[in-house]
PDB file of N, CA and C in Angstrom:
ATOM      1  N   UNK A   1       8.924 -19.520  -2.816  1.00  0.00           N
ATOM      2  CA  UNK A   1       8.166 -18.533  -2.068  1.00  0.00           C
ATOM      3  C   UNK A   1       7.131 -17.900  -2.996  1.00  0.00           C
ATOM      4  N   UNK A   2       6.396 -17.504  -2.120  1.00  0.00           N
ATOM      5  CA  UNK A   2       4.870 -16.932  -3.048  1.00  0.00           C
ATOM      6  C   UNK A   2       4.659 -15.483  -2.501  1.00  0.00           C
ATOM      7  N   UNK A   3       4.409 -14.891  -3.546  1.00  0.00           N
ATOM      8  CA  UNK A   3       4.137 -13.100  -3.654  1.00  0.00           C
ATOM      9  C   UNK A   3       2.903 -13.465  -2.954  1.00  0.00           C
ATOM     10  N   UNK A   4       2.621 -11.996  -1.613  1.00  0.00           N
ATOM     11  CA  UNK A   4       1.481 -11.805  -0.706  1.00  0.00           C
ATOM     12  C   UNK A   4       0.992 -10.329  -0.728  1.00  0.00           C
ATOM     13  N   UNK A   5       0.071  -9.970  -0.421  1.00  0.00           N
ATOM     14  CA  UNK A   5      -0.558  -8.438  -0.239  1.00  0.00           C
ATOM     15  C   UNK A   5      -0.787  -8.902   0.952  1.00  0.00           C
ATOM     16  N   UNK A   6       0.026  -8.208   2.300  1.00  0.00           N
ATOM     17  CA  UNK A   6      -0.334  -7.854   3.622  1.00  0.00           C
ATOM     18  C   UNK A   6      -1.362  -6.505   4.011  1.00  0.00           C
ATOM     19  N   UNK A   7      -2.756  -6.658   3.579  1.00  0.00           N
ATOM     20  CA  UNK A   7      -3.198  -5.068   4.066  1.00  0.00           C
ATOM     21  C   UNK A   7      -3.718  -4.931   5.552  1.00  0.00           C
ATOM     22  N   UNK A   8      -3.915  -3.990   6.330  1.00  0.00           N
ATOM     23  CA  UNK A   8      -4.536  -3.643   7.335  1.00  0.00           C
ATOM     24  C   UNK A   8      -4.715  -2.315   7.958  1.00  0.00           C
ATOM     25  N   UNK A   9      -6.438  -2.372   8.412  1.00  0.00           N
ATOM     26  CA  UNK A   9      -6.030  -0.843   9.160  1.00  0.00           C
ATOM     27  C   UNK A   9      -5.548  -0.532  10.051  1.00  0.00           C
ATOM     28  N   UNK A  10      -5.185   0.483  10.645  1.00  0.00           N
ATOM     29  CA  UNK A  10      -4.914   0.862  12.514  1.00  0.00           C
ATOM     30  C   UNK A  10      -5.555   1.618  12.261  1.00  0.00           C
ATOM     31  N   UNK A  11      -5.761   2.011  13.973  1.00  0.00           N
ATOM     32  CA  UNK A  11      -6.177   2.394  14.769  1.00  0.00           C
ATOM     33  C   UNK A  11      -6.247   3.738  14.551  1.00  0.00           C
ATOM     34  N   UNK A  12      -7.021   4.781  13.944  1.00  0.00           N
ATOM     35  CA  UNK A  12      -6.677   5.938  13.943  1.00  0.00           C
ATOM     36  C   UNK A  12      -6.434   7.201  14.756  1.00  0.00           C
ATOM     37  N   UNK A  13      -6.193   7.194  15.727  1.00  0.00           N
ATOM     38  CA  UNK A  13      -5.608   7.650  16.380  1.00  0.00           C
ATOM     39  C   UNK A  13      -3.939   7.610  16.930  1.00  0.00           C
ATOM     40  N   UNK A  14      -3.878   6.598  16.202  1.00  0.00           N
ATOM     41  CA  UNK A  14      -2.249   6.304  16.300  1.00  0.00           C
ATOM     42  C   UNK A  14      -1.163   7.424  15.468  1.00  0.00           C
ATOM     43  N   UNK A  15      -0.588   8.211  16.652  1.00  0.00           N
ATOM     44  CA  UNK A  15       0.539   8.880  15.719  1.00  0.00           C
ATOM     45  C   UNK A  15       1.501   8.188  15.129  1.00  0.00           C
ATOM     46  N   UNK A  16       2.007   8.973  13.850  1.00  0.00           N
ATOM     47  CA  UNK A  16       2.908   8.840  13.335  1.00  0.00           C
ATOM     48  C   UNK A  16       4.306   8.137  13.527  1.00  0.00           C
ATOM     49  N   UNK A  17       4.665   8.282  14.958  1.00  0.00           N
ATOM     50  CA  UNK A  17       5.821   7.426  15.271  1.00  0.00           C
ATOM     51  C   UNK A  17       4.962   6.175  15.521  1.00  0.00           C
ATOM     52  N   UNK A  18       4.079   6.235  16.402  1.00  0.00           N
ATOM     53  CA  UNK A  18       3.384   4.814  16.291  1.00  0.00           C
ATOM     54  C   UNK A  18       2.912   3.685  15.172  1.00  0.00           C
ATOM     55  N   UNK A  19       2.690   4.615  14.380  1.00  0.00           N
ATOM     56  CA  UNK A  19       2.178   3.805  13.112  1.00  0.00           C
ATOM     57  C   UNK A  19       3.745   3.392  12.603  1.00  0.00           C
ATOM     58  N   UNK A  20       4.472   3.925  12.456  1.00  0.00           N
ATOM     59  CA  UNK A  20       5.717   3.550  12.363  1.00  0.00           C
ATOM     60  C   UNK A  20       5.897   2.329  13.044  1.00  0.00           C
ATOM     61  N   UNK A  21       5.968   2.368  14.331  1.00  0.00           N
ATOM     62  CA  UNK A  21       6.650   1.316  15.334  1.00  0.00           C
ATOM     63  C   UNK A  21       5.610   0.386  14.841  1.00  0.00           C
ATOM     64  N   UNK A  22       4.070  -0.023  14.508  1.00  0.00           N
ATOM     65  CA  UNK A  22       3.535  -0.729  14.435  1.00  0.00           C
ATOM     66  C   UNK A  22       3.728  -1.574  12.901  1.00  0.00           C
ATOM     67  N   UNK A  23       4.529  -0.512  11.849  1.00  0.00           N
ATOM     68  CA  UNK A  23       4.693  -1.240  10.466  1.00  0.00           C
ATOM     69  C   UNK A  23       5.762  -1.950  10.482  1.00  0.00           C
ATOM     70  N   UNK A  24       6.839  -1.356  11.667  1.00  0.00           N
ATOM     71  CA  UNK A  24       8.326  -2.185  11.795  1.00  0.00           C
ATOM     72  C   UNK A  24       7.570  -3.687  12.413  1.00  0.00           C
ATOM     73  N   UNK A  25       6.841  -3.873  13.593  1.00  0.00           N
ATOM     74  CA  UNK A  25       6.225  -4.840  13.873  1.00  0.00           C
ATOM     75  C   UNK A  25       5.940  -6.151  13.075  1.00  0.00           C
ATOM     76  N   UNK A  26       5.156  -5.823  12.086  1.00  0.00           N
ATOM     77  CA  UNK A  26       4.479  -6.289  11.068  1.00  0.00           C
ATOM     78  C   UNK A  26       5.778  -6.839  10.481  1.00  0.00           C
ATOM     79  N   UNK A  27       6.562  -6.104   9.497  1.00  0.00           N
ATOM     80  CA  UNK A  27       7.750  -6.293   8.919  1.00  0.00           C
ATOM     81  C   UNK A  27       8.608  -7.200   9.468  1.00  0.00           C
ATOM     82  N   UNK A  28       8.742  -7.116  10.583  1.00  0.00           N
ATOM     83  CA  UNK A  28       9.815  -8.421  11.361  1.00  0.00           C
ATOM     84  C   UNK A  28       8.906  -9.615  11.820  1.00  0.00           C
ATOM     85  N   UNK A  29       7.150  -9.381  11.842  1.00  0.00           N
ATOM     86  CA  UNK A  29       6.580 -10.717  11.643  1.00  0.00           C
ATOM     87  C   UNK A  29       6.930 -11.599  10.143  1.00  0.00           C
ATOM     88  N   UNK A  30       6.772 -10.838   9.356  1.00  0.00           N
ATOM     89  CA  UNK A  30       7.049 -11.686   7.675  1.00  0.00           C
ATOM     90  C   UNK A  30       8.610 -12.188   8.172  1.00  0.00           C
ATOM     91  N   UNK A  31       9.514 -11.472   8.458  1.00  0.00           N
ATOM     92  CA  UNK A  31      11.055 -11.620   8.172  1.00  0.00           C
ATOM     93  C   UNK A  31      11.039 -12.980   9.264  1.00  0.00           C
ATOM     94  N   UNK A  32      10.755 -13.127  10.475  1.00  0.00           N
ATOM     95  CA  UNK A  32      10.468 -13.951  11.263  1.00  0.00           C
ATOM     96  C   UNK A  32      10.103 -15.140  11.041  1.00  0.00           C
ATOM     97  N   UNK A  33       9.070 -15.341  10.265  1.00  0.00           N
ATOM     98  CA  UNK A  33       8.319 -16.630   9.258  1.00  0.00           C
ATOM     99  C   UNK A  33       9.359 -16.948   7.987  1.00  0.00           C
ATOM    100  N   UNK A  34      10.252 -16.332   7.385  1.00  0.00           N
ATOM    101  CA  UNK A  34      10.942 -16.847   6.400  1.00  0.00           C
ATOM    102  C   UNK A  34      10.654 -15.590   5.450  1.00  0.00           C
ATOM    103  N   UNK A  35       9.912 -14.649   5.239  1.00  0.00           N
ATOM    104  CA  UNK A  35       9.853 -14.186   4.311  1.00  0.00           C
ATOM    105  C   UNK A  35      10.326 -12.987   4.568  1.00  0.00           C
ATOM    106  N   UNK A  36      10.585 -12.080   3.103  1.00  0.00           N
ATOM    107  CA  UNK A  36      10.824 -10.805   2.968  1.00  0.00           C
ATOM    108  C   UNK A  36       9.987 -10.073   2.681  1.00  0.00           C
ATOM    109  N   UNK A  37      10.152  -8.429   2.858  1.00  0.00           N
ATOM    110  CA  UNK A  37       8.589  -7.117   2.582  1.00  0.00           C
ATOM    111  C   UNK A  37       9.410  -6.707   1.308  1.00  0.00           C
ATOM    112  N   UNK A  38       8.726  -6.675   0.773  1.00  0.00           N
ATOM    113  CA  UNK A  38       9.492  -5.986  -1.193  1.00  0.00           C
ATOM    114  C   UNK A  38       9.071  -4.175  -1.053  1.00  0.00           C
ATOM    115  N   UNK A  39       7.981  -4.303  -0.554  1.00  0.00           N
ATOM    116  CA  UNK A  39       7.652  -2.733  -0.714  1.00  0.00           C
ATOM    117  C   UNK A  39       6.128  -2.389   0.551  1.00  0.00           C
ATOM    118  N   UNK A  40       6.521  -1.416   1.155  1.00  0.00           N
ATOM    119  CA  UNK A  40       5.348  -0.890   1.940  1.00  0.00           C
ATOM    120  C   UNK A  40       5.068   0.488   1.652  1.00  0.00           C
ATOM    121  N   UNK A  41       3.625   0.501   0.987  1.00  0.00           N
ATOM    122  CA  UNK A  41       2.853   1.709   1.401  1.00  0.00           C
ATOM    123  C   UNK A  41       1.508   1.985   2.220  1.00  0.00           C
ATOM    124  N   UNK A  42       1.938   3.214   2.555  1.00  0.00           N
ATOM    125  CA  UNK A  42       1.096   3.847   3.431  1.00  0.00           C
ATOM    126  C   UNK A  42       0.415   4.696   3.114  1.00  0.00           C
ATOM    127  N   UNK A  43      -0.874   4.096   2.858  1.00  0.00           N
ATOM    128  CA  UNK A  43      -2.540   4.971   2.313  1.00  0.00           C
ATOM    129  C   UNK A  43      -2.547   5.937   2.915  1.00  0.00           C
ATOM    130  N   UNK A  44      -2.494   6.094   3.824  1.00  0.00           N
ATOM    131  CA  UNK A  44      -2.869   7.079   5.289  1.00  0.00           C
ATOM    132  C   UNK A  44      -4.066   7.161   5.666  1.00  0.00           C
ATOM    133  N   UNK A  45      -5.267   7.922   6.272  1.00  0.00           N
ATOM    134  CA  UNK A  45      -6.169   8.234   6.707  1.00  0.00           C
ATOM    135  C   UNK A  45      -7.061   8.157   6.201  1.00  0.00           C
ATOM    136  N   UNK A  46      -8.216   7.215   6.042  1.00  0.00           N
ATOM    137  CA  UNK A  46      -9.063   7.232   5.366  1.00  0.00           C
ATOM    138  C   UNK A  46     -10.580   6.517   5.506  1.00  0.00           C
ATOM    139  N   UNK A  47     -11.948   7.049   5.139  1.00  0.00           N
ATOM    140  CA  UNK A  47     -12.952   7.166   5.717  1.00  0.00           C
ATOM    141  C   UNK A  47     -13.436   5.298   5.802  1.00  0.00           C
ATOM    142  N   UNK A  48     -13.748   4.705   6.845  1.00  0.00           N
ATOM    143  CA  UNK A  48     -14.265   3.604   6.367  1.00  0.00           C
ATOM    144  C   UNK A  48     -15.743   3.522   5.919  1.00  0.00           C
ATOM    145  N   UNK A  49     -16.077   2.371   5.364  1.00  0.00           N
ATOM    146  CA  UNK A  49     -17.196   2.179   4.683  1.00  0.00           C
ATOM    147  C   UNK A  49     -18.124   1.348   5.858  1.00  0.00           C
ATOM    148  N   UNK A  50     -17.841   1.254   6.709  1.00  0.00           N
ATOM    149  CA  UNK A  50     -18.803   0.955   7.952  1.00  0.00           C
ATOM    150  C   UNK A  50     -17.896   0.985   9.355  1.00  0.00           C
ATOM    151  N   UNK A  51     -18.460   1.507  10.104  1.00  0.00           N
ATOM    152  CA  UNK A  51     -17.933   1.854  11.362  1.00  0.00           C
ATOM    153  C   UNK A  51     -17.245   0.266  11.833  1.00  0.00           C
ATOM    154  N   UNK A  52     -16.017   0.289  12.708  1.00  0.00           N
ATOM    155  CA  UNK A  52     -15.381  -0.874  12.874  1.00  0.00           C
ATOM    156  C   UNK A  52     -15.134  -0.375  14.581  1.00  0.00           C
ATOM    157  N   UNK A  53     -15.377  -1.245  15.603  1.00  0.00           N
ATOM    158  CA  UNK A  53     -15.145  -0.546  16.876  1.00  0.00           C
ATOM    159  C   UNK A  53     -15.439   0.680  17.011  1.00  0.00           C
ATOM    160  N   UNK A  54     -16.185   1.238  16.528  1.00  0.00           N
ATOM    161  CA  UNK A  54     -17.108   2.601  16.863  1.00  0.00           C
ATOM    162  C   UNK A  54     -15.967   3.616  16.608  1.00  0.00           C
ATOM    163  N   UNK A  55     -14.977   3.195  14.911  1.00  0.00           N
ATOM    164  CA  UNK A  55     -14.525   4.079  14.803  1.00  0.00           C
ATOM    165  C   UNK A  55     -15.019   4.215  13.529  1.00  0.00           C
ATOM    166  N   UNK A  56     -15.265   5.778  12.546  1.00  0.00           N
ATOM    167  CA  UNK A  56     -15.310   5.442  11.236  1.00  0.00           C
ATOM    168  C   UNK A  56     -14.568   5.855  10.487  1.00  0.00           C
ATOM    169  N   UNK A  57     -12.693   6.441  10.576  1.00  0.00           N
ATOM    170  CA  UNK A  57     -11.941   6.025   9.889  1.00  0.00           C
ATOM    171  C   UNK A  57     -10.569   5.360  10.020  1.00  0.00           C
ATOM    172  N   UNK A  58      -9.976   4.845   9.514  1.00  0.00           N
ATOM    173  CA  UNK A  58      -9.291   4.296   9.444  1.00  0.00           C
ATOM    174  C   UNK A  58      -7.384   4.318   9.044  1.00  0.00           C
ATOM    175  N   UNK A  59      -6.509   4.322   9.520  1.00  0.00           N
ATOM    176  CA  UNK A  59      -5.056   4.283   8.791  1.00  0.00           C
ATOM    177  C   UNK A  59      -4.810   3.160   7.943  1.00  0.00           C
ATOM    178  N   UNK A  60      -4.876   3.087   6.541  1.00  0.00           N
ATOM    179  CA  UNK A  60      -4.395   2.055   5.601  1.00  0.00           C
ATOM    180  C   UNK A  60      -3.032   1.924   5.449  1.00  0.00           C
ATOM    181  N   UNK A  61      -2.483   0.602   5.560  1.00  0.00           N
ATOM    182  CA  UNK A  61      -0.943   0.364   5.238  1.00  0.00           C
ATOM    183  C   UNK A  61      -1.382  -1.232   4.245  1.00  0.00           C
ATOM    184  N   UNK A  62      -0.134  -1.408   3.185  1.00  0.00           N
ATOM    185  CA  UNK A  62      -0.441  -2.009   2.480  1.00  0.00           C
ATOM    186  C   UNK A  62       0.800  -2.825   2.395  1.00  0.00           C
ATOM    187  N   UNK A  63       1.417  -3.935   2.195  1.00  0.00           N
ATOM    188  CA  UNK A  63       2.617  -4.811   1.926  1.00  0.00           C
ATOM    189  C   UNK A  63       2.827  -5.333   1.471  1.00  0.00           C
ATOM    190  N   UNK A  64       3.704  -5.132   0.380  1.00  0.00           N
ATOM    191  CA  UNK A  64       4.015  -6.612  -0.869  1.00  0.00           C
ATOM    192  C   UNK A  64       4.896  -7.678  -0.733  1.00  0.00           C
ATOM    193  N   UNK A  65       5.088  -8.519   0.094  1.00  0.00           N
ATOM    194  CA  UNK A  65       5.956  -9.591   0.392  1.00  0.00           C
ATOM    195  C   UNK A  65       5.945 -11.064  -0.248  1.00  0.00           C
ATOM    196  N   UNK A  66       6.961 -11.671   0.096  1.00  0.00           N
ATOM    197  CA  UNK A  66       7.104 -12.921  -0.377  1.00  0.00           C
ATOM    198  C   UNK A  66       7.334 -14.288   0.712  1.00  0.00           C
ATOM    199  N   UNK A  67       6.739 -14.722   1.210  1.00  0.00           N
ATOM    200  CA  UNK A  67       7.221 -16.145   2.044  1.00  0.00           C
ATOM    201  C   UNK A  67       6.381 -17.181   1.710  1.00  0.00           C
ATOM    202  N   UNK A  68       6.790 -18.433   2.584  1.00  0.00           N
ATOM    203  CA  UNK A  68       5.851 -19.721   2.129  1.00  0.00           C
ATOM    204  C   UNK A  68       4.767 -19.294   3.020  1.00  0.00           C
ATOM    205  N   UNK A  69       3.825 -20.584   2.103  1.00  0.00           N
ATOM    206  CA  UNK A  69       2.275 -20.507   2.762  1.00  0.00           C
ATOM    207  C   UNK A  69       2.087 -20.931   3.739  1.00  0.00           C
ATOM    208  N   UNK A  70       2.927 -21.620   4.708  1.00  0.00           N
ATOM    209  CA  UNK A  70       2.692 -22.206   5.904  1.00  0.00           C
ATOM    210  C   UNK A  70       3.030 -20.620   6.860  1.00  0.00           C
ATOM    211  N   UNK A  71       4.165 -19.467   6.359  1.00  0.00           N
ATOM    212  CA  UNK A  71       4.351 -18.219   7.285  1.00  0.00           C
ATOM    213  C   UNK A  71       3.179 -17.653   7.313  1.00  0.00           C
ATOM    214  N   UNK A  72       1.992 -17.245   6.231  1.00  0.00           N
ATOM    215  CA  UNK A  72       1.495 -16.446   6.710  1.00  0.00           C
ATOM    216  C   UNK A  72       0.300 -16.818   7.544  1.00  0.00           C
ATOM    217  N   UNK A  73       0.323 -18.042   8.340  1.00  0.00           N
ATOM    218  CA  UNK A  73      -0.741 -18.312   9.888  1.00  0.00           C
ATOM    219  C   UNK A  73      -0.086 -17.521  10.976  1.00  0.00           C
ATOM    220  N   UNK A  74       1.063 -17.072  10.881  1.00  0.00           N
ATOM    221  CA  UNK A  74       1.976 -16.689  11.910  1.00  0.00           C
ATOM    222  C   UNK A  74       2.150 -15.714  11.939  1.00  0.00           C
ATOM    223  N   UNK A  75       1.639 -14.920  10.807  1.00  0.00           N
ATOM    224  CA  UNK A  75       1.638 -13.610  10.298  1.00  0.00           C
ATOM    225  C   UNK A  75       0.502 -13.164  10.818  1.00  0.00           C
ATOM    226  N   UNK A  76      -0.937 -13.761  10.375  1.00  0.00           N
ATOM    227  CA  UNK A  76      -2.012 -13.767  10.914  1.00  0.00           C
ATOM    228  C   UNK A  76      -2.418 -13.780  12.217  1.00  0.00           C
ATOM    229  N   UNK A  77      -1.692 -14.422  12.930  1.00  0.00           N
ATOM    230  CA  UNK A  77      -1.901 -14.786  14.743  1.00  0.00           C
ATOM    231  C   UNK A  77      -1.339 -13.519  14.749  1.00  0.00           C
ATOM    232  N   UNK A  78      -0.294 -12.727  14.802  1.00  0.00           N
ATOM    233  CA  UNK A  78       0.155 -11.833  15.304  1.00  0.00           C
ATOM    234  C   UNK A  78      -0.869 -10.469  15.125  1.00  0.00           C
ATOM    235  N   UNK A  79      -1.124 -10.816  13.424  1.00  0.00           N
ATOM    236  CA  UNK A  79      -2.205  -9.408  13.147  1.00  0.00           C
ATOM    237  C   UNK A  79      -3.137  -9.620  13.789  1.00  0.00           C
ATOM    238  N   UNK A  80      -3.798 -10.508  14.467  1.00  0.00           N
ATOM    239  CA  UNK A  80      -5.234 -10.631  14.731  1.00  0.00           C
ATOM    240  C   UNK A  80      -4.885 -10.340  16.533  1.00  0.00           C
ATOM    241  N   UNK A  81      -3.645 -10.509  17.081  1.00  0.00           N
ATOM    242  CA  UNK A  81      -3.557 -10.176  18.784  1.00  0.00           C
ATOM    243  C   UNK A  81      -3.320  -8.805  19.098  1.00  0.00           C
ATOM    244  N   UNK A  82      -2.765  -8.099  17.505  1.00  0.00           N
ATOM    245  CA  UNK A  82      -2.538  -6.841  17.761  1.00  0.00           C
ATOM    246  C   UNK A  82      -3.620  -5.840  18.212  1.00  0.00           C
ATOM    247  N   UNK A  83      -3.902  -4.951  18.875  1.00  0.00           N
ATOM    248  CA  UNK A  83      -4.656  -3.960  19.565  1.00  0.00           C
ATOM    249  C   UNK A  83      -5.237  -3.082  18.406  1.00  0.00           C
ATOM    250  N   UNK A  84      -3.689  -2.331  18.092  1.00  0.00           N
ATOM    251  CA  UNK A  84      -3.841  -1.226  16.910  1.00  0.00           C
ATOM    252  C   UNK A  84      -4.649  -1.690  15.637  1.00  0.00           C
ATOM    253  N   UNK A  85      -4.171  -2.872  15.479  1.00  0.00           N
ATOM    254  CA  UNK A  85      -5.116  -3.522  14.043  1.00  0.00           C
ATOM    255  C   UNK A  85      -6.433  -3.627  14.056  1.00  0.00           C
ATOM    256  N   UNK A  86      -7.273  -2.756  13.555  1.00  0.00           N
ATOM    257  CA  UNK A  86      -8.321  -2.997  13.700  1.00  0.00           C
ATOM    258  C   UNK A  86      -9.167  -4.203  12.693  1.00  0.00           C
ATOM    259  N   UNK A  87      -8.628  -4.854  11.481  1.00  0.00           N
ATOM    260  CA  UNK A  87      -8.839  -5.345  10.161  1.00  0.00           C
ATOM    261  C   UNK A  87      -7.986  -5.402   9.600  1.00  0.00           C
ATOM    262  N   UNK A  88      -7.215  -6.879   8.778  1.00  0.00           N
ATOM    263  CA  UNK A  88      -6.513  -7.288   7.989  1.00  0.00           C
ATOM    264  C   UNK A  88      -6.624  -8.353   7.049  1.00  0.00           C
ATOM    265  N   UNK A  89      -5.873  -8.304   5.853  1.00  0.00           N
ATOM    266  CA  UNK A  89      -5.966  -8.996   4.939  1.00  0.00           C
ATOM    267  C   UNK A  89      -4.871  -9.432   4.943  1.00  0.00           C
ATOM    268  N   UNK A  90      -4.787 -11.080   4.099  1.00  0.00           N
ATOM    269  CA  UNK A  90      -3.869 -11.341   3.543  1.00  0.00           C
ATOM    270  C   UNK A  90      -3.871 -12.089   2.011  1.00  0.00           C
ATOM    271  N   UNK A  91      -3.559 -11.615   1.086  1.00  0.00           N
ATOM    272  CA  UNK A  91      -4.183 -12.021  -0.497  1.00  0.00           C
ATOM    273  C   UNK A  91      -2.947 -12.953  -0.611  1.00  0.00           C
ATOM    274  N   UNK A  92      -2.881 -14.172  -1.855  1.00  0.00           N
ATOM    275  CA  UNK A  92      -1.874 -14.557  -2.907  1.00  0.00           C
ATOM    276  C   UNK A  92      -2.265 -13.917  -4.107  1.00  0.00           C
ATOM    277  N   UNK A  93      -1.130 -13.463  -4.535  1.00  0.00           N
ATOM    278  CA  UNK A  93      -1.328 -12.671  -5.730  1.00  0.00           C
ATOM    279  C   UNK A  93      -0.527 -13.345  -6.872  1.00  0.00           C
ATOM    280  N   UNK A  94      -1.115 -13.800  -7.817  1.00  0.00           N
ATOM    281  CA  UNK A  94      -0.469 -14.704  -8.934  1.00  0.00           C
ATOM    282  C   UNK A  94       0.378 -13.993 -10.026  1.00  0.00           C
ATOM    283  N   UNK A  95       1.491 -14.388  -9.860  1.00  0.00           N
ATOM    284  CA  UNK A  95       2.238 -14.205 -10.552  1.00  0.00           C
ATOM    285  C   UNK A  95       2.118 -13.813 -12.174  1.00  0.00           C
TER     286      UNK A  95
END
């Protein structure tokens, strides 16, 4: 398995339990594909650098996980159908 940086924004307007329910989401997409979340933080609120859907800021959450490279397309389909997500990344980060 290969170390990943899951980042993405939501939706800012999303409360707190929501952003919640939306990081558990995320989390059981990796666990789902084979992999595990090692550590999640949460940036919180913060200004973007160009308006995205005519919003201009943003909720940052960030994820350090581990699965094979074939999980994270599956990871991806899910981030990209999600509503709340407005923008996501997914890095390999070398060991």
């Amino acid at each position: 398995m290969r170390n990943y940086e899951v980042a993405f924004i939501a939706h800012p307007e999303l409360d707190e339990a929501s952003l919640n329910t939306l990081v558990e989401k995320a989390k059981g997409w990796v666990s789902a594909a084979g992999g595990q979340v090692m550590q999640v933080d949460l940036w919180g609120r913060r200004r973007l650098a160009y308006p995205i859907r005519k919003q201009r800021e943003g909720q940052y959450v960030l994820m350090q996980t581990q699965m094979m490279a074939v999980a994270t397309h599956d990871v991806e389909r899910n981030l990209r159908l999600t509503e709340q997500v407005m923008r996501f990344q997914i890095i390999r980060t070398d060991d």
